[in-house]
PDB file of N, CA and C in Angstrom:
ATOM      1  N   UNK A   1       9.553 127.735  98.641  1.00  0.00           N
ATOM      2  CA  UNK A   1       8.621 126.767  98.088  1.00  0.00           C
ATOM      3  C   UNK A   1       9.108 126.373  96.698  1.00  0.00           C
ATOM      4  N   UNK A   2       9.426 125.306  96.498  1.00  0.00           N
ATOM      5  CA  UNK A   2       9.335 124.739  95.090  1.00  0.00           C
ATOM      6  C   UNK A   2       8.655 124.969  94.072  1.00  0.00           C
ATOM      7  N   UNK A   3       9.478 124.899  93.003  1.00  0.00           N
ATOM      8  CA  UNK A   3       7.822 124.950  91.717  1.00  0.00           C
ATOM      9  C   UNK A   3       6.654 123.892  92.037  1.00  0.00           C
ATOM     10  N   UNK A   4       7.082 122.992  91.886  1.00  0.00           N
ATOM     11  CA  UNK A   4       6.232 121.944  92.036  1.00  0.00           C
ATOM     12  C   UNK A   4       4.885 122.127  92.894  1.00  0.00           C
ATOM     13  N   UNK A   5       5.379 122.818  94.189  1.00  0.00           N
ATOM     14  CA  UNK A   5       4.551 122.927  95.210  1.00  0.00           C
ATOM     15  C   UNK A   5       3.740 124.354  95.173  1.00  0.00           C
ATOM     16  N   UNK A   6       4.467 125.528  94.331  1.00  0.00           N
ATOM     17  CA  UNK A   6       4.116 126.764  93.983  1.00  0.00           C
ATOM     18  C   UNK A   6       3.047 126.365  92.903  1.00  0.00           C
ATOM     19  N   UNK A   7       3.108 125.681  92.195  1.00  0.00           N
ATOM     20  CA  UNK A   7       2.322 125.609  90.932  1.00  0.00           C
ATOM     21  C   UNK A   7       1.240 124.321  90.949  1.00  0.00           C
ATOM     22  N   UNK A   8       1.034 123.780  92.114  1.00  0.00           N
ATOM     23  CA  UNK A   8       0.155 122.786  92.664  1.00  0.00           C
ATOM     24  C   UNK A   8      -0.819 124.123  93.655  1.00  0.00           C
ATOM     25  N   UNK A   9      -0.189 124.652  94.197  1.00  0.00           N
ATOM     26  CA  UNK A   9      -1.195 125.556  94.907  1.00  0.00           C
ATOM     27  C   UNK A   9      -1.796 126.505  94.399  1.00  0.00           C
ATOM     28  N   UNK A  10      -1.516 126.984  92.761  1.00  0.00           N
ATOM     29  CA  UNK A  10      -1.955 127.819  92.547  1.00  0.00           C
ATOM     30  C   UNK A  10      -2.887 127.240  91.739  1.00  0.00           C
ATOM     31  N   UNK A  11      -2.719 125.815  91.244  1.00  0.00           N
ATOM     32  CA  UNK A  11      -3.940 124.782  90.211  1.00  0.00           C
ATOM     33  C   UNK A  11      -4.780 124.666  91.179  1.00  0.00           C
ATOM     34  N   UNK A  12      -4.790 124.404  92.695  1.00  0.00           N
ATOM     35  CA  UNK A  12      -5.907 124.563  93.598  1.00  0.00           C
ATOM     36  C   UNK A  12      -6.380 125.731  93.879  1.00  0.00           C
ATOM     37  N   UNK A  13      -5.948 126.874  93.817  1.00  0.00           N
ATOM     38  CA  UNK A  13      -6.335 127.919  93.592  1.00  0.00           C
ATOM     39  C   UNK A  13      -7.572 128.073  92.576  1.00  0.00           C
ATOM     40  N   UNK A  14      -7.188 127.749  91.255  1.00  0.00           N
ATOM     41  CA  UNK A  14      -8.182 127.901  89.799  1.00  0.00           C
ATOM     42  C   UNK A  14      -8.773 126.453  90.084  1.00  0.00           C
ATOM     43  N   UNK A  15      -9.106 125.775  90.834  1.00  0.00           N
ATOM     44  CA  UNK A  15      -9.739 124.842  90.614  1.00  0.00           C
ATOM     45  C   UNK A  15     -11.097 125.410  91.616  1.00  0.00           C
ATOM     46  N   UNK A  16     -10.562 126.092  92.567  1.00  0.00           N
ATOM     47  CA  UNK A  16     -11.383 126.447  93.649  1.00  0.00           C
ATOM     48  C   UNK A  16     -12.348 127.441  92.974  1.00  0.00           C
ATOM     49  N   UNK A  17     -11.444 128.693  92.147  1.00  0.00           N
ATOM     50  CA  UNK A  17     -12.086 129.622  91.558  1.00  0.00           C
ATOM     51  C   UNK A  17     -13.152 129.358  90.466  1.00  0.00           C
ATOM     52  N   UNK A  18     -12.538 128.407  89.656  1.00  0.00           N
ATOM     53  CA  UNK A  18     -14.073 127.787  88.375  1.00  0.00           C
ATOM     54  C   UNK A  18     -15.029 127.213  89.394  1.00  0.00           C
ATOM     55  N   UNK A  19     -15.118 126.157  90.380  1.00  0.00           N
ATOM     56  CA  UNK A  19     -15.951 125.535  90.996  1.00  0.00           C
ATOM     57  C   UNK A  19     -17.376 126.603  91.650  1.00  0.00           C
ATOM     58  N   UNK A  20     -16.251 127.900  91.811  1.00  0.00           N
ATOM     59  CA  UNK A  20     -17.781 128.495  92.660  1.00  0.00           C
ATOM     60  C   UNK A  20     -18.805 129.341  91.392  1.00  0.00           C
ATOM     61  N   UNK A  21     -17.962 129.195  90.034  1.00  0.00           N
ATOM     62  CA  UNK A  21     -19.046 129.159  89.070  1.00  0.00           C
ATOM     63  C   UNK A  21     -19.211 130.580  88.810  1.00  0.00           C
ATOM     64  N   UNK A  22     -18.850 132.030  89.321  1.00  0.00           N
ATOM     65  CA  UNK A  22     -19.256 133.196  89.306  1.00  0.00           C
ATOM     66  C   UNK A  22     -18.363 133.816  88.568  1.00  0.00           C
ATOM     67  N   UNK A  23     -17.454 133.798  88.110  1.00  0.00           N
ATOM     68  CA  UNK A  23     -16.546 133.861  86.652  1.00  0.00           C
ATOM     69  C   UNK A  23     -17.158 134.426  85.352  1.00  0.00           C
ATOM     70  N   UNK A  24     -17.047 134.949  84.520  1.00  0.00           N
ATOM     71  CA  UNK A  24     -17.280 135.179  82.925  1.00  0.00           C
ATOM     72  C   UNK A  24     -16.983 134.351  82.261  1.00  0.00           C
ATOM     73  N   UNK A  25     -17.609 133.638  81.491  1.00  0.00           N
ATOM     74  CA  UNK A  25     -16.892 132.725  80.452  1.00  0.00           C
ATOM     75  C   UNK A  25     -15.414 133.215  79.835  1.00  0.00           C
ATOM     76  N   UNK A  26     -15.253 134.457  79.544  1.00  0.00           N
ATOM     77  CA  UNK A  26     -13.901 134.712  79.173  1.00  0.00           C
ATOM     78  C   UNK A  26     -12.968 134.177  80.748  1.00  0.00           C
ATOM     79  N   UNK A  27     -13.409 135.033  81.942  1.00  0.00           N
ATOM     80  CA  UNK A  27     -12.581 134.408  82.977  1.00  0.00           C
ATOM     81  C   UNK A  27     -11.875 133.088  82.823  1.00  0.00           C
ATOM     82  N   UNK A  28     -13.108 132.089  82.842  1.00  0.00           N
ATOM     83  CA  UNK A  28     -12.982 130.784  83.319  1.00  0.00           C
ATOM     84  C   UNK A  28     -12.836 130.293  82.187  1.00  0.00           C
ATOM     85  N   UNK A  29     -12.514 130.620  80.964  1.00  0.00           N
ATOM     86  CA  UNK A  29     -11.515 130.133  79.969  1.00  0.00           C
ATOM     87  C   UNK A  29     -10.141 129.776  79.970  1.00  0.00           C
ATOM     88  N   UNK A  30      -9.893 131.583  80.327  1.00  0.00           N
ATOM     89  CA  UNK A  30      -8.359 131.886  81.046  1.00  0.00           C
ATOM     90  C   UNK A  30      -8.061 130.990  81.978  1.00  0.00           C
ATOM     91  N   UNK A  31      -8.503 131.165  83.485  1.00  0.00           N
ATOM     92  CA  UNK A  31      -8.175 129.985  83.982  1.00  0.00           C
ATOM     93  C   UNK A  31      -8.129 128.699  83.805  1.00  0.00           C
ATOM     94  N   UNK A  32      -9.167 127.994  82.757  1.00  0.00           N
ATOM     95  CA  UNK A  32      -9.246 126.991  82.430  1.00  0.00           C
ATOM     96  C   UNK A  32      -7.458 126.781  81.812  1.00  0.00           C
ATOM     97  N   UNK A  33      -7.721 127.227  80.542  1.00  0.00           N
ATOM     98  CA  UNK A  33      -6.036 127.617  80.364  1.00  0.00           C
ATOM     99  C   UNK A  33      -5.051 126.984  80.984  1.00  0.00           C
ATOM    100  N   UNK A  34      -5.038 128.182  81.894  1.00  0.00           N
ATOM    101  CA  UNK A  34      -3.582 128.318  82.779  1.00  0.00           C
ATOM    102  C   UNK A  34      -3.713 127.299  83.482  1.00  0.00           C
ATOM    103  N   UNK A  35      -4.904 126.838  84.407  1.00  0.00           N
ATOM    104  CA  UNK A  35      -4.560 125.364  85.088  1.00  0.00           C
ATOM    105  C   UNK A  35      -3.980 123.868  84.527  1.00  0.00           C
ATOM    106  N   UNK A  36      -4.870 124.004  82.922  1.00  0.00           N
ATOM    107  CA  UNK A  36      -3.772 122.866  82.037  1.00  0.00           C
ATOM    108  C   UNK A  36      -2.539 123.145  81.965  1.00  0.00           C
ATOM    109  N   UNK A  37      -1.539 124.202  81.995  1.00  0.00           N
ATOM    110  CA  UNK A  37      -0.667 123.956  81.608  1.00  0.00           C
ATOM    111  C   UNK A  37       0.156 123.749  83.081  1.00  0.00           C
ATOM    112  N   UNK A  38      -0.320 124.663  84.203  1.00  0.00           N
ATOM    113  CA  UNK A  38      -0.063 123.989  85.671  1.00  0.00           C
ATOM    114  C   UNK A  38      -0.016 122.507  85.721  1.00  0.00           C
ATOM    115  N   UNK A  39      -1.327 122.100  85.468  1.00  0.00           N
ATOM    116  CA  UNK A  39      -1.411 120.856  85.535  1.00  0.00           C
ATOM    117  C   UNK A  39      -0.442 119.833  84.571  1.00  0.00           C
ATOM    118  N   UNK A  40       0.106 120.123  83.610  1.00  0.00           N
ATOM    119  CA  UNK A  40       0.926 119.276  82.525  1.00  0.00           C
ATOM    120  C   UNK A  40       2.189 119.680  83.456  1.00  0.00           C
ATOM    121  N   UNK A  41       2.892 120.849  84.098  1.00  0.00           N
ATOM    122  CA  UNK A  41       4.048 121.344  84.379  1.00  0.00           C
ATOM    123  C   UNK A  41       4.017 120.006  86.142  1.00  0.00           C
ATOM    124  N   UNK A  42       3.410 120.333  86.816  1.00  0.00           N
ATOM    125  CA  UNK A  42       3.306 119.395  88.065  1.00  0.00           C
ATOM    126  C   UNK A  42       3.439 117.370  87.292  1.00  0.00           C
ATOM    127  N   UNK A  43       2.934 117.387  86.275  1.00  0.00           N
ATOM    128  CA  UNK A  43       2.777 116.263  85.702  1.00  0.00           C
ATOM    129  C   UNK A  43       4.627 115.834  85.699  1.00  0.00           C
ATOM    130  N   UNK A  44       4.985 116.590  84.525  1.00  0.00           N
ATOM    131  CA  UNK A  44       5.854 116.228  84.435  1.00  0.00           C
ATOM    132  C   UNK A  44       6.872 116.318  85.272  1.00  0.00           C
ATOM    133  N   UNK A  45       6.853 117.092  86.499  1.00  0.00           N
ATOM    134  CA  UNK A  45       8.021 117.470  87.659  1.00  0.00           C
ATOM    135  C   UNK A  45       7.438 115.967  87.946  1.00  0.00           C
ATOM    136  N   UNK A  46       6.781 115.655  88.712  1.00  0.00           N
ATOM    137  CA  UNK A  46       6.555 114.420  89.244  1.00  0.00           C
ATOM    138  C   UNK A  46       6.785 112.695  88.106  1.00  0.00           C
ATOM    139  N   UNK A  47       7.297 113.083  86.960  1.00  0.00           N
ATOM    140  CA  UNK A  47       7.442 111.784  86.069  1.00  0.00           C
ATOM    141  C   UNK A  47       9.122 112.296  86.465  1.00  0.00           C
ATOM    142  N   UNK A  48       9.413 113.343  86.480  1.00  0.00           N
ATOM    143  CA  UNK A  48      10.799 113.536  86.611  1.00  0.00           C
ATOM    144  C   UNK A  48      11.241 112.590  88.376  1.00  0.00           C
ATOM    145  N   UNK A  49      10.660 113.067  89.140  1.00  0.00           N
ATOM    146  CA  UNK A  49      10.641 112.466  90.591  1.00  0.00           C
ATOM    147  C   UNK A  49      10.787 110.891  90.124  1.00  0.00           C
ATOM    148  N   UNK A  50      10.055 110.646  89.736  1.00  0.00           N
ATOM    149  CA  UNK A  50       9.846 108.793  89.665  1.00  0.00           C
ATOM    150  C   UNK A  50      11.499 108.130  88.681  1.00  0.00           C
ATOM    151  N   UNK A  51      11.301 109.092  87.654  1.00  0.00           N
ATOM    152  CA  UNK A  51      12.890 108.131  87.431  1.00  0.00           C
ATOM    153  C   UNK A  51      14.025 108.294  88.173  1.00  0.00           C
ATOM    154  N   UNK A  52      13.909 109.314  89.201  1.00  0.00           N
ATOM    155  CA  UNK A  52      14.858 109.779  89.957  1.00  0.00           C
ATOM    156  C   UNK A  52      15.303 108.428  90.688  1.00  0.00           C
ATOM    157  N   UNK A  53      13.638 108.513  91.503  1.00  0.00           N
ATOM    158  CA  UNK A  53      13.513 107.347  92.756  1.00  0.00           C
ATOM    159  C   UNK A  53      13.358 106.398  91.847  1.00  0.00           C
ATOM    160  N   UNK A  54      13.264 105.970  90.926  1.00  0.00           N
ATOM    161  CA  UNK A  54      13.790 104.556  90.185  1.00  0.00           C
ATOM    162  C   UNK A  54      14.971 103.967  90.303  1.00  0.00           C
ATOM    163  N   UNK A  55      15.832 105.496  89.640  1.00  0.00           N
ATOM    164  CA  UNK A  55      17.691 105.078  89.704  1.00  0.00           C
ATOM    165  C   UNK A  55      17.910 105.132  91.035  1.00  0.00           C
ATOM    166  N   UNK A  56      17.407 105.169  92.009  1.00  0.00           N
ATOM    167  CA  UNK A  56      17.712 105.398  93.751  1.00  0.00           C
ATOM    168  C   UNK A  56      17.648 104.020  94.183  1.00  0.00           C
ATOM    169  N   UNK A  57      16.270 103.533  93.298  1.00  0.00           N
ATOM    170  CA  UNK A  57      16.590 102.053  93.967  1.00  0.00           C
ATOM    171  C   UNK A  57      16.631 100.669  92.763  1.00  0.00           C
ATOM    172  N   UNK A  58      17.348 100.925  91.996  1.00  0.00           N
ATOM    173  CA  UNK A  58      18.158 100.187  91.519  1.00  0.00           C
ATOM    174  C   UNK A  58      19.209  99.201  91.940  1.00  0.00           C
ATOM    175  N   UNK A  59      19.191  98.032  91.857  1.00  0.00           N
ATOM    176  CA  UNK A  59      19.616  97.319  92.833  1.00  0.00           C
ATOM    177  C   UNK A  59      21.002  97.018  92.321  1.00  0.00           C
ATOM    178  N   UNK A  60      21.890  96.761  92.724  1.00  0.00           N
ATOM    179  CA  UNK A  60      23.468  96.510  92.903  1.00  0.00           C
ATOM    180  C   UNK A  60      23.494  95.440  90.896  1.00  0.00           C
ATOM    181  N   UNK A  61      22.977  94.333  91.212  1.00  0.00           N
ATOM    182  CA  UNK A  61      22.923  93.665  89.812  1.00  0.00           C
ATOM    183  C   UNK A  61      22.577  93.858  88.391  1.00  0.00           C
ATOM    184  N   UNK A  62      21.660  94.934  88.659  1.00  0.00           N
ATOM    185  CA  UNK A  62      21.058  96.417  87.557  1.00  0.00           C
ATOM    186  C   UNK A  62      19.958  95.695  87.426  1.00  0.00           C
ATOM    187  N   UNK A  63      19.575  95.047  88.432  1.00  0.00           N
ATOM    188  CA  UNK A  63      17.664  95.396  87.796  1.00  0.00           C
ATOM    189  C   UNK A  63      17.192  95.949  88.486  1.00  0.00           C
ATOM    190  N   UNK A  64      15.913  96.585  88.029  1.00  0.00           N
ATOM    191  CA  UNK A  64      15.354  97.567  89.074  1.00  0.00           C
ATOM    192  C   UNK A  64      14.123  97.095  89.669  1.00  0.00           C
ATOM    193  N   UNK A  65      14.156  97.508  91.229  1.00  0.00           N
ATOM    194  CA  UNK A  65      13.002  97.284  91.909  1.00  0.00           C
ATOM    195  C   UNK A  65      12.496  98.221  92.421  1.00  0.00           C
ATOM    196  N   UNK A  66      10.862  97.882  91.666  1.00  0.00           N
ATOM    197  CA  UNK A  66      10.236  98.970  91.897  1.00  0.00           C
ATOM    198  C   UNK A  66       8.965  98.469  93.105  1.00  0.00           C
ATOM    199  N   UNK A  67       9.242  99.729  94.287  1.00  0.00           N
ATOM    200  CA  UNK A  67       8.033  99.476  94.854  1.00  0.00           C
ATOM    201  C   UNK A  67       7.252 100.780  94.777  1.00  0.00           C
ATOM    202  N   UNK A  68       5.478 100.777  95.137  1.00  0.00           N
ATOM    203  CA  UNK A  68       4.586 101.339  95.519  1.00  0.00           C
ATOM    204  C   UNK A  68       4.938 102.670  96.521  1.00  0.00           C
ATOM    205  N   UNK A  69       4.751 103.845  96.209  1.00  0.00           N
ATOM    206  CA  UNK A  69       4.830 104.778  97.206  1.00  0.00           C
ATOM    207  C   UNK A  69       4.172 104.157  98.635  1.00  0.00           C
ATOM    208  N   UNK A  70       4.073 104.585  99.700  1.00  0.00           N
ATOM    209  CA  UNK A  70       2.942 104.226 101.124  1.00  0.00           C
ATOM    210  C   UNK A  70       1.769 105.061 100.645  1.00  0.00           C
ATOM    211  N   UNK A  71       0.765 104.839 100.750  1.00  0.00           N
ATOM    212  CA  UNK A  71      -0.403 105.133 100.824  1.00  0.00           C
ATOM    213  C   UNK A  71      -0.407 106.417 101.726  1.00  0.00           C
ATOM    214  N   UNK A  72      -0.994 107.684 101.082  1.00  0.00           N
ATOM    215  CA  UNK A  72      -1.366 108.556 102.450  1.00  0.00           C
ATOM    216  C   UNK A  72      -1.955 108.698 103.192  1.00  0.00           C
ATOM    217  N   UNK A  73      -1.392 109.022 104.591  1.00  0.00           N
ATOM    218  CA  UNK A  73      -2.809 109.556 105.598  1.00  0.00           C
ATOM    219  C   UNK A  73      -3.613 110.349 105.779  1.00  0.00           C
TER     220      UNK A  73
END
């Protein structure tokens, strides 16, 4: 498993865990925490992805065309 995908499952993890509310405020600090910085780390893997697939489709004349991911199902 990837970081990306390791550290997306574990922000659903602490997202799941604050939601059911039965935590200590110290707990659900901590987690609060650690899911921002999950959440900034997935951020930026995925800004990294996009210039990737930017320079991927860069067109022969050097301008770039950018399209829309597909929508998921």
């Amino acid at each position: 498993m990837s970081t990306f995908e390791h550290s997306l499952k574990k922000l659903e993890t602490i997202v799941d865990q604050l939601e059911k509310g039965d935590l200590t405020l110290e707990e659900s600090l901590k987690l609060f925490e650690e899911g921002i910085g999950l959440s900034a780390a997935c951020k930026k893997e995925l800004e990294a992805a996009e210039g990737k697939v930017q320079m991927l489709i860069k067109q022969r004349d050097g301008s770039l065309k950018t399209e829309p991911f597909p929508p998921e199902k």
